[in-house]
Structures are given as structure tokens and as C-alpha cells.
C-alpha atoms as a PDB file:
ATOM      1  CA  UNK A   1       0.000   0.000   0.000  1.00  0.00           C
ATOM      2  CA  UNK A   2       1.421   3.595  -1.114  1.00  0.00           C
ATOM      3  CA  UNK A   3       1.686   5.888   1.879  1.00  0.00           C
ATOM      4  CA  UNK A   4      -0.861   9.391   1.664  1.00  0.00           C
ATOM      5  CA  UNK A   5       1.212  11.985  -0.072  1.00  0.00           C
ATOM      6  CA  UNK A   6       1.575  15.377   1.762  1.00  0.00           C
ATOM      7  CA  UNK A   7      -1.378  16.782   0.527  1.00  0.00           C
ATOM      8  CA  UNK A   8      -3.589  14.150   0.776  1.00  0.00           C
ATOM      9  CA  UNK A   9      -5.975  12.859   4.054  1.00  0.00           C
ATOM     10  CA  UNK A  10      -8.143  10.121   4.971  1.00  0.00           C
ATOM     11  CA  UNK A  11     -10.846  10.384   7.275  1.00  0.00           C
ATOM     12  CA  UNK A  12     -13.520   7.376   7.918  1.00  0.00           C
ATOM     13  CA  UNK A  13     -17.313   8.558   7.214  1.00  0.00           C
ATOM     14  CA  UNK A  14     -18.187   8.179  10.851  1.00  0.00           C
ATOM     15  CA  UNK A  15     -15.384  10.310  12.021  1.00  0.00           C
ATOM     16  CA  UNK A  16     -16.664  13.940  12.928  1.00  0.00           C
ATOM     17  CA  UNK A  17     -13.277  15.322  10.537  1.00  0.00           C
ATOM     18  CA  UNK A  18     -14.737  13.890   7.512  1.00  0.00           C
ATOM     19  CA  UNK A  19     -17.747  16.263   6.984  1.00  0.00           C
ATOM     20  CA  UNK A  20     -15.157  19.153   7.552  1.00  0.00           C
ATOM     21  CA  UNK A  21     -12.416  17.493   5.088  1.00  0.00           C
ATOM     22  CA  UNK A  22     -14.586  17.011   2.332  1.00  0.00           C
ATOM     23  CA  UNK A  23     -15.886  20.614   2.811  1.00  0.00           C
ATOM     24  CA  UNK A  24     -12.418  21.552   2.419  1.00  0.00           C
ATOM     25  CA  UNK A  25     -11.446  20.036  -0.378  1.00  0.00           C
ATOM     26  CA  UNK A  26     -12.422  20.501  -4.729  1.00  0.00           C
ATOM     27  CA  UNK A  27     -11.742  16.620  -5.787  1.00  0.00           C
ATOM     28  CA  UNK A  28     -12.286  13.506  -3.302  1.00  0.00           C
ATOM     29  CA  UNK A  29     -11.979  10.192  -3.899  1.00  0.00           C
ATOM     30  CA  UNK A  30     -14.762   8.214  -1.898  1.00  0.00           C
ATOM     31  CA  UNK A  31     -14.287   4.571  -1.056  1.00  0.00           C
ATOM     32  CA  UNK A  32     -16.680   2.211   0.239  1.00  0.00           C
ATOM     33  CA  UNK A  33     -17.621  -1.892   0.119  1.00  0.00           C
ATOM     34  CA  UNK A  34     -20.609  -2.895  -2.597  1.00  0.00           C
ATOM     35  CA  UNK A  35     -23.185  -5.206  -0.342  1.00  0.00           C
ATOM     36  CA  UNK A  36     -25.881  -6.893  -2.932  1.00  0.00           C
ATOM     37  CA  UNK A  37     -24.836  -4.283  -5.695  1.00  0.00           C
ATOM     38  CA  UNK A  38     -25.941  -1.747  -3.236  1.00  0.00           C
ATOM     39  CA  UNK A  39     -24.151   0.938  -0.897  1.00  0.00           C
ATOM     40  CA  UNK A  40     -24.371   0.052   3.140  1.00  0.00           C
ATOM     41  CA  UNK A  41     -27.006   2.058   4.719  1.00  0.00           C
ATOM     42  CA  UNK A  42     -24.649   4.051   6.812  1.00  0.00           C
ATOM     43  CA  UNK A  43     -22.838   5.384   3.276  1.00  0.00           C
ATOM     44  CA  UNK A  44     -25.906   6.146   1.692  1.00  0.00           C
ATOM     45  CA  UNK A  45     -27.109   8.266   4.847  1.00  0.00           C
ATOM     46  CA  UNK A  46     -23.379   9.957   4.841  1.00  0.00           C
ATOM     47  CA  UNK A  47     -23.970  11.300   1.284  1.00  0.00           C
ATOM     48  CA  UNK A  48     -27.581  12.191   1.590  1.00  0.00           C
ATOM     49  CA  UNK A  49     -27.346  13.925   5.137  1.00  0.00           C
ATOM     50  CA  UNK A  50     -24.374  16.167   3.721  1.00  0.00           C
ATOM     51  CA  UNK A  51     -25.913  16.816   0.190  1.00  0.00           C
ATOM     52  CA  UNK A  52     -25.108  20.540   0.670  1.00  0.00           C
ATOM     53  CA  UNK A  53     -21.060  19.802   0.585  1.00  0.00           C
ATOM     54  CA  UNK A  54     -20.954  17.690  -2.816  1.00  0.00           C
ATOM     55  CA  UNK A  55     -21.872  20.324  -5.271  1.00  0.00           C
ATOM     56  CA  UNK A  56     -19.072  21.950  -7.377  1.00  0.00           C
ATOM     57  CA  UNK A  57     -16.593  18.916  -5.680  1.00  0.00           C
ATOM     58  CA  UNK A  58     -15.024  16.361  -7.983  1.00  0.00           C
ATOM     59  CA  UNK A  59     -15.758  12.777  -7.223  1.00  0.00           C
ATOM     60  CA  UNK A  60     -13.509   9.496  -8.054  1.00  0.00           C
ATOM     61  CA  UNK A  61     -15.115   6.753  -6.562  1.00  0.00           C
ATOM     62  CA  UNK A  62     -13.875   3.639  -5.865  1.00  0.00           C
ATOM     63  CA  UNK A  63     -16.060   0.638  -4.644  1.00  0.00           C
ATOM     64  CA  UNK A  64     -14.869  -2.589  -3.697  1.00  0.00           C
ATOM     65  CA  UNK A  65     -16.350  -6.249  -3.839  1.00  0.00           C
ATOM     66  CA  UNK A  66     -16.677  -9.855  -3.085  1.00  0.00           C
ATOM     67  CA  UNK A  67     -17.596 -11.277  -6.033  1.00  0.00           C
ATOM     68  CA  UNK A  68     -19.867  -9.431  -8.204  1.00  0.00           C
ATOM     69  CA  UNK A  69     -21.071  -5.818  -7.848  1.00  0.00           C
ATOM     70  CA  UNK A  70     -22.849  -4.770 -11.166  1.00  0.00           C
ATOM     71  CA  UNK A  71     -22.671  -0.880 -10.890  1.00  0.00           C
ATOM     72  CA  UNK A  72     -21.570  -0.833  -7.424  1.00  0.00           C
ATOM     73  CA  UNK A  73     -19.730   2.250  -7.909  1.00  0.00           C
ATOM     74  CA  UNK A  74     -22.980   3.711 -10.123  1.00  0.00           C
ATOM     75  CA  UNK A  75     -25.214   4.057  -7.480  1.00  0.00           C
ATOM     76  CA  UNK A  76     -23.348   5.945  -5.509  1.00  0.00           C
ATOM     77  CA  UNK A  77     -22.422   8.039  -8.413  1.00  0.00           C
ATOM     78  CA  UNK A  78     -26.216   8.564  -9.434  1.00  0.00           C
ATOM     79  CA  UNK A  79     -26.517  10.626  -5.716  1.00  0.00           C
ATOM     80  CA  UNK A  80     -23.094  12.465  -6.226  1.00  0.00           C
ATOM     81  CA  UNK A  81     -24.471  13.543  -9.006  1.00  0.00           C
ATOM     82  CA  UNK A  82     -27.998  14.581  -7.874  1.00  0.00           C
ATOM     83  CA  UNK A  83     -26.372  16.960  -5.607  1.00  0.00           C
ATOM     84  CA  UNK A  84     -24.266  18.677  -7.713  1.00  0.00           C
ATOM     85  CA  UNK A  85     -21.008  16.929  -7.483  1.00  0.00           C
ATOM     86  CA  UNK A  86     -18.748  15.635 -10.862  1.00  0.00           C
ATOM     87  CA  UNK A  87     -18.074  12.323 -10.685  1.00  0.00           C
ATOM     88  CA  UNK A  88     -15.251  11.706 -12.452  1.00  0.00           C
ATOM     89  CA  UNK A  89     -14.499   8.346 -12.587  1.00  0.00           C
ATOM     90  CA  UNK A  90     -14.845   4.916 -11.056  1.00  0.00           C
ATOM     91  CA  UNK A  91     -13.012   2.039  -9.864  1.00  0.00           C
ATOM     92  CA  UNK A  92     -14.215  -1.638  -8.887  1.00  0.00           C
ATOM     93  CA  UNK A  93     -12.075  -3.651  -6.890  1.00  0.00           C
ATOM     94  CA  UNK A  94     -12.301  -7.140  -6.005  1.00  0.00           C
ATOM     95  CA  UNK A  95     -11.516  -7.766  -2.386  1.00  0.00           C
ATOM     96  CA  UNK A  96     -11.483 -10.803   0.000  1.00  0.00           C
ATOM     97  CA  UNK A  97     -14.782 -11.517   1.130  1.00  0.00           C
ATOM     98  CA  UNK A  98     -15.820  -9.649   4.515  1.00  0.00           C
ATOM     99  CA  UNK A  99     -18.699 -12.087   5.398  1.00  0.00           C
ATOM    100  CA  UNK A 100     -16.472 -14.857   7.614  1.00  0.00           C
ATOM    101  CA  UNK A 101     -20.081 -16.458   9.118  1.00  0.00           C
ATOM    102  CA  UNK A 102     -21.671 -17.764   5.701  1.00  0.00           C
ATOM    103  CA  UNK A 103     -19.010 -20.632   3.886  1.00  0.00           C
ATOM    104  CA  UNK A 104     -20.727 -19.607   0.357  1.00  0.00           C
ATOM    105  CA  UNK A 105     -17.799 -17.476  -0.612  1.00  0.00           C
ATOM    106  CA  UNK A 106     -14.935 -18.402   1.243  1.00  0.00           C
ATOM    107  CA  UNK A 107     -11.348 -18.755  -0.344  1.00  0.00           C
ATOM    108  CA  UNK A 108      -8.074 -20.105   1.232  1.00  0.00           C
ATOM    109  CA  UNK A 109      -5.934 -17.596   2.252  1.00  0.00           C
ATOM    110  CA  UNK A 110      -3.479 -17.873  -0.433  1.00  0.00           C
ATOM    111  CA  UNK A 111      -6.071 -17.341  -2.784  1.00  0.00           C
ATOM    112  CA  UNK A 112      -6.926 -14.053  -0.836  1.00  0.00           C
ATOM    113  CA  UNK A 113      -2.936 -12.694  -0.867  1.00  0.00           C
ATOM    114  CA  UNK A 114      -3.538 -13.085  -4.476  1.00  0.00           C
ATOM    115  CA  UNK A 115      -6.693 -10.901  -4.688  1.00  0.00           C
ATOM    116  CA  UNK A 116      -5.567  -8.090  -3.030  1.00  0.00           C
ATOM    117  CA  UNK A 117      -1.880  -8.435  -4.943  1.00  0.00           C
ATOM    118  CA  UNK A 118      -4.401  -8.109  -8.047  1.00  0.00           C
ATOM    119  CA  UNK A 119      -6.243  -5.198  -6.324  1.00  0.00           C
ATOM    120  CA  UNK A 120      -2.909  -2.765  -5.637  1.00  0.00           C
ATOM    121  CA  UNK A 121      -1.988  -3.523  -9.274  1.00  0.00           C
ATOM    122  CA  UNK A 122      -5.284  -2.582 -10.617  1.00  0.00           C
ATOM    123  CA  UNK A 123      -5.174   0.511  -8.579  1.00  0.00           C
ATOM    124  CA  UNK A 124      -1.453   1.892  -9.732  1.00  0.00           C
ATOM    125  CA  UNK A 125      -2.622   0.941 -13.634  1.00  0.00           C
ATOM    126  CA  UNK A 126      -6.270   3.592 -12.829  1.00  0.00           C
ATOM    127  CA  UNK A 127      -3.615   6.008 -10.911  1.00  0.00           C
ATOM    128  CA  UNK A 128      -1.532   6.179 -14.588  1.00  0.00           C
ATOM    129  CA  UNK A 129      -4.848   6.528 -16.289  1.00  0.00           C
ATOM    130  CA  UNK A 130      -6.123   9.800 -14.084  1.00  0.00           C
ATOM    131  CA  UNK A 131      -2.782  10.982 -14.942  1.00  0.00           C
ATOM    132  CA  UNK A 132      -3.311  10.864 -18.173  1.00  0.00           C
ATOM    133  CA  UNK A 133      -6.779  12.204 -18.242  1.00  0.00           C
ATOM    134  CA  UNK A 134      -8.358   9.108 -18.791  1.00  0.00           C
ATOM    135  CA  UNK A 135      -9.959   7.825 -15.654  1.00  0.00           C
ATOM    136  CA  UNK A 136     -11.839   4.352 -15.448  1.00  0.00           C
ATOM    137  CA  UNK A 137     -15.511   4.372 -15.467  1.00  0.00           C
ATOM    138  CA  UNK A 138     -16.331   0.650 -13.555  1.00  0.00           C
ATOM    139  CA  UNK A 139     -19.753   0.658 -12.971  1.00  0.00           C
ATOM    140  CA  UNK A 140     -20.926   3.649 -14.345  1.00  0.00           C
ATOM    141  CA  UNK A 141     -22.576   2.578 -17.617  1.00  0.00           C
ATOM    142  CA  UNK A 142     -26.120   1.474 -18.173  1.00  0.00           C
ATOM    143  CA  UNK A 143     -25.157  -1.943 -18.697  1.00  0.00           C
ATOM    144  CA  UNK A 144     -23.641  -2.076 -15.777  1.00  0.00           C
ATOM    145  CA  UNK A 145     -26.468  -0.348 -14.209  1.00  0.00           C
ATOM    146  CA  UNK A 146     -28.637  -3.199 -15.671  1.00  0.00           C
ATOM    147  CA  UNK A 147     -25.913  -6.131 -14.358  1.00  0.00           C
ATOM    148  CA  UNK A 148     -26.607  -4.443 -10.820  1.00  0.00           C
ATOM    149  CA  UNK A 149     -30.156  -4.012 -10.680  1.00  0.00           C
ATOM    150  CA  UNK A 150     -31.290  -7.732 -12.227  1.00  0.00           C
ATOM    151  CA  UNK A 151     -28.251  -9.198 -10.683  1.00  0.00           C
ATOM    152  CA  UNK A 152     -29.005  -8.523  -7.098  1.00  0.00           C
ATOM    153  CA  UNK A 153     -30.172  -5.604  -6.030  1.00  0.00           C
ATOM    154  CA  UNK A 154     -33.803  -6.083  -7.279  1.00  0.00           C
ATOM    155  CA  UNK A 155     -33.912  -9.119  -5.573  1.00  0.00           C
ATOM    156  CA  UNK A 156     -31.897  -7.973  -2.159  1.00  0.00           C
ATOM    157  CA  UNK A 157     -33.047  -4.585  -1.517  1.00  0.00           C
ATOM    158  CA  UNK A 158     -34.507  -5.247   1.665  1.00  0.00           C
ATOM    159  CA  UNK A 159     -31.062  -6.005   2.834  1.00  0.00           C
ATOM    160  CA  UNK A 160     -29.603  -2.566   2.449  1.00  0.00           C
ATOM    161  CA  UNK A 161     -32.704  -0.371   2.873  1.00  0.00           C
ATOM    162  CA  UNK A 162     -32.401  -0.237   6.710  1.00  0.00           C
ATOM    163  CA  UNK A 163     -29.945  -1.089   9.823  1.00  0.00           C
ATOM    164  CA  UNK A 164     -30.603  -4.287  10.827  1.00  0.00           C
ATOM    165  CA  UNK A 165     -30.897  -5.482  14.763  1.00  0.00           C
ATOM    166  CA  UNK A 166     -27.669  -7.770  14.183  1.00  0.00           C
ATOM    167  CA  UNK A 167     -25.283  -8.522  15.166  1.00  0.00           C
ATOM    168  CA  UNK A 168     -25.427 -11.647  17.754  1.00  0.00           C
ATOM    169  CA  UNK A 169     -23.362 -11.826  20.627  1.00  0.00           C
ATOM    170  CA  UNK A 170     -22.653 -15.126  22.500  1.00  0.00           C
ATOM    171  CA  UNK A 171     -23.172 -14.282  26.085  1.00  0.00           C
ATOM    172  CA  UNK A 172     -20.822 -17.882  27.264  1.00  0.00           C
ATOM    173  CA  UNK A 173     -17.954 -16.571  24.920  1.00  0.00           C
ATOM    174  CA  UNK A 174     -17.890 -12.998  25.031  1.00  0.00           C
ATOM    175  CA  UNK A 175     -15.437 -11.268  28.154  1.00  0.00           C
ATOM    176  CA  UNK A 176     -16.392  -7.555  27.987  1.00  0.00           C
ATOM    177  CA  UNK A 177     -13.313  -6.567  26.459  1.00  0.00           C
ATOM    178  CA  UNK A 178     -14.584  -3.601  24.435  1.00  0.00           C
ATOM    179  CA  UNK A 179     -13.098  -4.099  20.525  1.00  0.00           C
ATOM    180  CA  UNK A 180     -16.431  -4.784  19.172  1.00  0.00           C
ATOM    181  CA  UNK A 181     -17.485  -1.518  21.412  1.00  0.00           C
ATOM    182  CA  UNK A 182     -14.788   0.431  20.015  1.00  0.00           C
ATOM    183  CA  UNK A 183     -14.805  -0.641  16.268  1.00  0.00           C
ATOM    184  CA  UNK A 184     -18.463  -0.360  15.633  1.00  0.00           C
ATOM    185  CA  UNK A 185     -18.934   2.588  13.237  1.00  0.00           C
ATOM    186  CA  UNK A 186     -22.581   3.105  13.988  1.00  0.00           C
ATOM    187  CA  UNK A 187     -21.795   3.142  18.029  1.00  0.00           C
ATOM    188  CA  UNK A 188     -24.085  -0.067  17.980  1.00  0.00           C
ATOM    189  CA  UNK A 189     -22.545  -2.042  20.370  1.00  0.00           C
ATOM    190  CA  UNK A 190     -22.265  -1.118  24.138  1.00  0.00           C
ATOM    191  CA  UNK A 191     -20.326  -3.493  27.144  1.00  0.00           C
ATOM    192  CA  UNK A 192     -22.784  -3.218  30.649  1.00  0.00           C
ATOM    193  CA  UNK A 193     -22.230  -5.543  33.486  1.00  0.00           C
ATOM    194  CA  UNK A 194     -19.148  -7.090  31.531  1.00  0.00           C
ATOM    195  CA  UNK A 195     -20.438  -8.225  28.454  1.00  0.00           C
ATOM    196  CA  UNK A 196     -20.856  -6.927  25.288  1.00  0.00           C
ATOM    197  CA  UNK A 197     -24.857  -5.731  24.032  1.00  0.00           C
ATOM    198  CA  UNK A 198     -25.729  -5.136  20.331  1.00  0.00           C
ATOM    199  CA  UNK A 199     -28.459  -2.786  19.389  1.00  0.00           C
ATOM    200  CA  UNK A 200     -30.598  -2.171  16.262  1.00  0.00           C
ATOM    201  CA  UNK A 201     -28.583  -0.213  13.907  1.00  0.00           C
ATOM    202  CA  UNK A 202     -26.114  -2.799  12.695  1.00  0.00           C
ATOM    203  CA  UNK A 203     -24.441  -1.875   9.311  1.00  0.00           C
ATOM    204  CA  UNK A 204     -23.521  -5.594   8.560  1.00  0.00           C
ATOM    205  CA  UNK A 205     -19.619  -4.089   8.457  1.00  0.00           C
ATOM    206  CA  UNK A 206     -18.299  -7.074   9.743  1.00  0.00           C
ATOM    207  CA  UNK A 207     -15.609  -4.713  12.033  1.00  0.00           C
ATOM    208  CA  UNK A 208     -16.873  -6.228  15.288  1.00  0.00           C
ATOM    209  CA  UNK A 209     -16.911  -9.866  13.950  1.00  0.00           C
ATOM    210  CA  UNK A 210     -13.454  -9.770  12.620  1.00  0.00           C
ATOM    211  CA  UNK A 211     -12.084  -8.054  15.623  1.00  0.00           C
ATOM    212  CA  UNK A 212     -13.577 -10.174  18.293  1.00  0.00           C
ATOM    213  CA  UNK A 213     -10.897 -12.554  20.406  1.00  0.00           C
ATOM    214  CA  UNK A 214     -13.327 -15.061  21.383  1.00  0.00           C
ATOM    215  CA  UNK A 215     -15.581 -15.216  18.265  1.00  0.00           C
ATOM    216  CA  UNK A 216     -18.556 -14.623  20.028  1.00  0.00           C
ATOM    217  CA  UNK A 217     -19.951 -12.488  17.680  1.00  0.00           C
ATOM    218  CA  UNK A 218     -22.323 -13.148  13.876  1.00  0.00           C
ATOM    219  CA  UNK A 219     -24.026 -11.289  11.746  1.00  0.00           C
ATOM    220  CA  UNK A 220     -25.492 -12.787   9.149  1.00  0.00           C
ATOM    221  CA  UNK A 221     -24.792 -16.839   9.883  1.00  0.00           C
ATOM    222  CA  UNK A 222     -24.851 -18.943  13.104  1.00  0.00           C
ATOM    223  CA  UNK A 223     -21.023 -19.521  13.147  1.00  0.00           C
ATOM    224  CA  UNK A 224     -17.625 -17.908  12.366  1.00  0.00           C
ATOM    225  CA  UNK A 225     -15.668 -20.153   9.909  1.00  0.00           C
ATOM    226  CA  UNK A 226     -12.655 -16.818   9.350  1.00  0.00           C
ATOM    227  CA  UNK A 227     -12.027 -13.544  10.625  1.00  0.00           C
ATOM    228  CA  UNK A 228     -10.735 -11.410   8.252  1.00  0.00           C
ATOM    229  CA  UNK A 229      -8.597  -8.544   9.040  1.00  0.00           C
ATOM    230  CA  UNK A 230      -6.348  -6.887   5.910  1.00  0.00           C
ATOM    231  CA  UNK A 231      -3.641  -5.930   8.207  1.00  0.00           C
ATOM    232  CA  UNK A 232      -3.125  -9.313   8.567  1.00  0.00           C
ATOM    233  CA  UNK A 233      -2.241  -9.552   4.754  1.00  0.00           C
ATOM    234  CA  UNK A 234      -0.626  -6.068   4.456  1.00  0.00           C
ATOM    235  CA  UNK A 235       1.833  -7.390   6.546  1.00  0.00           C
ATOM    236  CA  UNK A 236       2.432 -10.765   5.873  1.00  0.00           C
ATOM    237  CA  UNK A 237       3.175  -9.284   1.852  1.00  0.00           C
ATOM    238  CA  UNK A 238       4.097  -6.052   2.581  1.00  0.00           C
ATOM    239  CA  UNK A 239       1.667  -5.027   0.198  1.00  0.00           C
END
């Protein structure tokens, strides 16, 4: 991974500093995970609640995946550009799979080195192309727009349209120790009388799973088969 340059920040939507940053700033590039060819709630809200901020700004938006995302990075686009903002230019990228409770998509670990290996290269090849004035455009055609909407999102709406009341905490495993509490973007999850409790505006972000020392925690399945965490990778390849 190439280091920020001196001009550049990064700020996570739920961080107070974003709003300000992005205020701040003519051209942004927004990043974000594609669930169900669909943004997560919790971006969707981000863009929407600020609306004001995104018109005049320059938008390069890059989405990442699983396995299949359709116009992942379009529909995100559609709202940058209903309030005002240029979007100009997208980028899919296919990621190891954050969902470690449901086996469907799973890959070995080498496998996974290899996908994000795939993922920095695809990103230095669109850096040389915005250099040279030609930006990619994943996801931002009408076919793609199409792919999306009859590949998944027409079917799996309901899974992005609201927070859900996920995720589940095992009360026998779990020992109070505050990660999921700390990494929960939405400030969903709260520790009282030494154990962790999960309220109703989960953003299926899979931080608290992934962190969690004692797997006590799911989200969408009944068991955790891997946790996931990219530092893990970043370091073991130096990526």
C-alpha cells in the first residue's frame, strides 16, 4: 500500500473530521464496500445527510467487492451527481470476502494474498490513467447499471434499505473486552455488566466480527468459519 502523499488525508465517514475534510477540499476520492450491488445504509445516509457539501466537488469513486457488484460504484455516483457533485471516474475492486459467518464465498488464504496483490496492481494501472486524463468508469454505464439491478439488487433490496438489529453476541464466549465496542462505526454495540450488548442499527460491516478474540460475535450466519482482518495480509506481503 502507497503511503498518503503530503497533501492528501483520509478520514472514515463516521469520524466527525470527515464532513469538515470534504468541505475543504475541490476533488475527493470516496471509497466504500458494494453489499448486494448496493451501498451500506450508513454510506448512503453519509452522502444524503451532507448533500449541501458535494456540489461543485469532484468525485472518483472507488467501490470494492466480493464477487460481483454490477454498478456498485454507479449508485453511488447517481446521488453524487444529484447533488451537484462531478463524478469523475470509477473504480471496482475485487476484495477478500468480509462475510467470515456464511461458507458460500470463502477462499483459502493464499487465494486471498492473491486478490488483493491483483487489487494494488489494478489501482497503480487507474492512478496512470487519471494521470493521463483518462480515468476508469467501472460501474458507471447502463449496462452495468442493468448487471446491478437484475443481478441482485432487485432481488436484495430489503437487505440494504435499513440497519438491521444484528449482530449476535454469544453471552458464554464474550469477556467484555470492548473491541467490538470500540470498532463499531454506527456506536451499535455497548459493554454493561461485563459483556458486550448489540443494538438495532447494525451496518452488517463485519468490524466487530473480525475483531472479536473469542468469536462470540455473527451477523449474518450462526457460526464464524474466518475472521478477516487486511492488516493481517498487508503485513504478511508487505503489500
Amino acid at each position: 500500500m502507497k503511503k498518503l502523499g503530503e497533501n492528501e488525508r483520509m478520514f472514515p465517514i463516521e469520524d466527525k473530521l470527515a464532513v469538515n475534510a470534504v468541505a475543504e477540499e475541490s476533488e475527493i476520492v470516496f471509497a466504500y464496500p458494494v453489499y448486494y450491488s448496493n451501498i451500506p445504509k450508513i454510506v448512503r445516509d453519509f452522502i444524503e445527510y451532507n448533500r449541501p457539501l458535494w456540489q461543485g466537488k469532484r468525485v472518483f469513486i472507488i467501490a470494492t467487492m466480493g464477487a460481483f457488484s454490477g454498478d456498485g460504484a454507479g449508485v453511488s455516483a447517481r446521488l453524487f451527481k444529484k447533488f451537484g457533485a462531478n463524478v469523475t471516474g470509477a473504480l471496482h475492486l475485487k476484495m477478500p470476502d468480509c462475510i467470515g459467518d456464511v461458507g458460500l464465498l470463502k477462499k483459502p488464504h493464499d487465494k486471498n494474498l492473491r486478490i488483493i496483490e491483483q487489487a494494488a496492481r489494478k489501482i497503480d494501472r487507474a492512478a496512470e490513467r487519471f494521470r493521463n486524463g483518462k480515468p476508469p468508469r467501472d460501474g458507471l454505464s447502463v449496462f452495468h447499471r442493468l448487471a446491478g439491478l437484475f443481478g441482485q439488487r432487485l432481488w436484495f433490496y430489503g437487505k440494504t434499505k435499513n440497519y438491521t438489529q444484528n449482530p449476535k453476541i454469544d453471552g458464554e464466549k464474550c469477556i467484555g473486552c470492548g473491541v467490538c465496542e470500540r470498532s463499531c462505526p454506527m456506536g451499535n454495540i455497548t459493554i454493561k455488566d461485563g459483556r458486550a450488548l448489540s443494538g438495532n442499527r447494525c451496518t452488517m460491516c463485519y468490524r466487530c466480527f473480525s475483531g472479536c478474540p473469542k468469536q462470540a460475535i455473527t451477523i449474518i450466519g450462526k457460526k464464524v468459519i474466518v475472521q478477516y482482518r487486511i492488516d493481517d495480509y498487508i503485513e504478511e506481503r508487505k503489500i
